[in-house]
N, C-alpha and C. Protein backbone atom coordinates (compact mmCIF):
# COMPACT_ATOMS: atom_id res chain seq x y z
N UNK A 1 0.84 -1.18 0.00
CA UNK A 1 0.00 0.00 0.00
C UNK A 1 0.88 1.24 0.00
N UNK A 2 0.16 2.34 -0.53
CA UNK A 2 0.97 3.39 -1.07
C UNK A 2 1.26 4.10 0.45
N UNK A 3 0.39 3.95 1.47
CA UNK A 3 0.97 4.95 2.77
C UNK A 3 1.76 4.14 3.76
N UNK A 4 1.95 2.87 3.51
CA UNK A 4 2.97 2.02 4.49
C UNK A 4 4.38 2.49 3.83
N UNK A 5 4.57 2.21 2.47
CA UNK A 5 5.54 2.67 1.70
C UNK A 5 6.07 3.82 1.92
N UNK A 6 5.16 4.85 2.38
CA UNK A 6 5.48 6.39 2.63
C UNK A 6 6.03 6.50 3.94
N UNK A 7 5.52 5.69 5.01
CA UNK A 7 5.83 5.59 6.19
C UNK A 7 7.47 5.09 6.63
N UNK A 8 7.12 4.15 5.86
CA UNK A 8 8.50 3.52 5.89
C UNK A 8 9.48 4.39 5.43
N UNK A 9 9.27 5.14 4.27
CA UNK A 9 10.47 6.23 3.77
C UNK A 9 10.35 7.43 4.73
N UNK A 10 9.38 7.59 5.49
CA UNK A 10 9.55 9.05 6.51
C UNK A 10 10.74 8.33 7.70
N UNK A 11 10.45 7.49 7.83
CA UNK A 11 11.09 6.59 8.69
C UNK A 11 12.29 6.79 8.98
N UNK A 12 12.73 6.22 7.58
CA UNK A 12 14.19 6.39 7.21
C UNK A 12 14.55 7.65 7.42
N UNK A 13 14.30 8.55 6.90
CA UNK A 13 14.27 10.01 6.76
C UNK A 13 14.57 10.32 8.70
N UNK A 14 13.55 10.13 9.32
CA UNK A 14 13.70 10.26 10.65
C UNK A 14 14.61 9.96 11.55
N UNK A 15 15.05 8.48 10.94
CA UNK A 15 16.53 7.29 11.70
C UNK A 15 17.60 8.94 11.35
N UNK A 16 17.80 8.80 9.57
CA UNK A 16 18.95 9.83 8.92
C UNK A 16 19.31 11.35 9.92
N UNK A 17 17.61 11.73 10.41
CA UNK A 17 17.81 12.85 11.23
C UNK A 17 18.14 12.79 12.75
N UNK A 18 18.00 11.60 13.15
CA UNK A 18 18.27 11.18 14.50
C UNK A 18 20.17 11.10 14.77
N UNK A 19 20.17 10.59 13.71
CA UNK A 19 21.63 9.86 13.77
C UNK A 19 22.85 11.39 13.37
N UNK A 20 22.10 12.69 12.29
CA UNK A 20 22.30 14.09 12.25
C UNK A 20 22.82 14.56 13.60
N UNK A 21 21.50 14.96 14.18
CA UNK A 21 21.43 15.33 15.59
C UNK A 21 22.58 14.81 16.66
N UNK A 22 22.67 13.70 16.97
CA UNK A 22 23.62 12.67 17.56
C UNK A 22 24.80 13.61 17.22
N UNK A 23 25.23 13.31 15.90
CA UNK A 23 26.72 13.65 15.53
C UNK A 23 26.76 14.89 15.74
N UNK A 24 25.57 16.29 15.42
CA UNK A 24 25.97 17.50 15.66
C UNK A 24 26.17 17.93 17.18
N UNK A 25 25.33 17.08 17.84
CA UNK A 25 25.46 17.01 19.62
C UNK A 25 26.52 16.64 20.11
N UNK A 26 27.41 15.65 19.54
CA UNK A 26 28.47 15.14 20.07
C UNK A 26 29.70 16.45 19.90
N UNK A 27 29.40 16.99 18.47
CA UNK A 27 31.08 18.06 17.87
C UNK A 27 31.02 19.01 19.70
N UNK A 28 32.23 19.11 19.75
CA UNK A 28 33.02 20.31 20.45
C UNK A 28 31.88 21.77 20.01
N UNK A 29 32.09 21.83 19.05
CA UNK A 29 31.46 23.78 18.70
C UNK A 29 30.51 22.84 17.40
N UNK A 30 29.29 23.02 18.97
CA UNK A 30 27.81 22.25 18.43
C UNK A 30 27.21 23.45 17.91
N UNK A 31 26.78 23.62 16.57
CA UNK A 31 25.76 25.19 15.70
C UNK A 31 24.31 24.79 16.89
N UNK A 32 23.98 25.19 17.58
CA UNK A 32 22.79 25.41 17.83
C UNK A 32 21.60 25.81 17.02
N UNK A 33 21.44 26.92 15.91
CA UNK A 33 20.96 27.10 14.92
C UNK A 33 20.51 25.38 14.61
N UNK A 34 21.70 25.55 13.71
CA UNK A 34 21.40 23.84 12.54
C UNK A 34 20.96 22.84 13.67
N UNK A 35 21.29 23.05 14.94
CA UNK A 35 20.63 21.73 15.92
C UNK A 35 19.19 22.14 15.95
N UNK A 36 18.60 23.27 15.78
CA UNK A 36 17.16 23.48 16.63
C UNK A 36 16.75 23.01 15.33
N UNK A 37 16.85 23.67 13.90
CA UNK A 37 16.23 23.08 12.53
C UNK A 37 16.67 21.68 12.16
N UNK A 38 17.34 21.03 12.37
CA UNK A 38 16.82 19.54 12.33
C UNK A 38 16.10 19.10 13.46
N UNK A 39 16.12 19.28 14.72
CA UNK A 39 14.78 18.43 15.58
C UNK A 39 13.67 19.13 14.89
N UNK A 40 13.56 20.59 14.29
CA UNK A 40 12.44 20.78 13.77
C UNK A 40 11.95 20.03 12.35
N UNK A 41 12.58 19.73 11.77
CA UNK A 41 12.95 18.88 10.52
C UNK A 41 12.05 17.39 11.08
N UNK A 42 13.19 16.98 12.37
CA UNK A 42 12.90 15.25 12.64
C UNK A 42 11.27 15.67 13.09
N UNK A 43 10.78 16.65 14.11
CA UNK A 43 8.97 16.62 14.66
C UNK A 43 8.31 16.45 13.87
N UNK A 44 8.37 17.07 12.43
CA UNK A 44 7.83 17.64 11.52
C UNK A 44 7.30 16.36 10.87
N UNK A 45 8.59 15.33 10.13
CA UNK A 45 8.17 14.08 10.26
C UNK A 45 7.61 13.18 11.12
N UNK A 46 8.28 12.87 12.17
CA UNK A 46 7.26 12.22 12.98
C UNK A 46 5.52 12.80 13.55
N UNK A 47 5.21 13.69 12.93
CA UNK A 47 3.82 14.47 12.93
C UNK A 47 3.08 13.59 11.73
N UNK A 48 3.86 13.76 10.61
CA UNK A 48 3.68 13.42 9.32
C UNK A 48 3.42 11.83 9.70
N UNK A 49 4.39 11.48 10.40
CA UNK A 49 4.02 9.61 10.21
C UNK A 49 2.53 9.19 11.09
N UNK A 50 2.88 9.91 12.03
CA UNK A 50 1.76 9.86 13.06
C UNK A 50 0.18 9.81 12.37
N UNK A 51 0.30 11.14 11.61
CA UNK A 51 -0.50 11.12 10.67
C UNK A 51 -0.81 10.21 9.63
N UNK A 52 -0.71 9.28 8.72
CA UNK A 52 -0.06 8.80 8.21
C UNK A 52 -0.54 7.43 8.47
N UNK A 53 -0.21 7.17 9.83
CA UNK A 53 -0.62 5.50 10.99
C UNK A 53 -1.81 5.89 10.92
N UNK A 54 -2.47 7.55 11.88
CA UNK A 54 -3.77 7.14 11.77
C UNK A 54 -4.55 6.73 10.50
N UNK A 55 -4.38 7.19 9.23
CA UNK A 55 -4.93 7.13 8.92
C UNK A 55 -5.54 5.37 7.81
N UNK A 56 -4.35 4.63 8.20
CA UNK A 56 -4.35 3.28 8.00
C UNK A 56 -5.58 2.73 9.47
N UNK A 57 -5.83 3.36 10.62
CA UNK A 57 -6.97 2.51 11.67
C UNK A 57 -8.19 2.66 11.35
């Protein structure tokens, strides 16, 4: 089905931004900027998937 498929690629997308975050959290001279716009990036998706699940119940 076309929205499991979608889910699954926000997914990924989400892992990619998780694993972002991680590495920009870990540097010495962390951008705060670029840290707040990717968790806004990663919510944004996980809103989207959320959305997304419901609408497969």
């Amino acid at each position: 089905m076309a929205i499991e498929s979608r889910i699954r690629e926000l997914g990924s997308r989400h892992e990619n931004l998780d694993r972002t975050i991680q590495e920009e959290t870990n540097r010495p001279a962390c951008d705060g900027t670029k840290l707040r716009e990717l968790k806004r990036q990663k919510l944004r998706l996980k809103e989207e998937i959320e959305g997304l699940r419901a609408r497969l119940h």
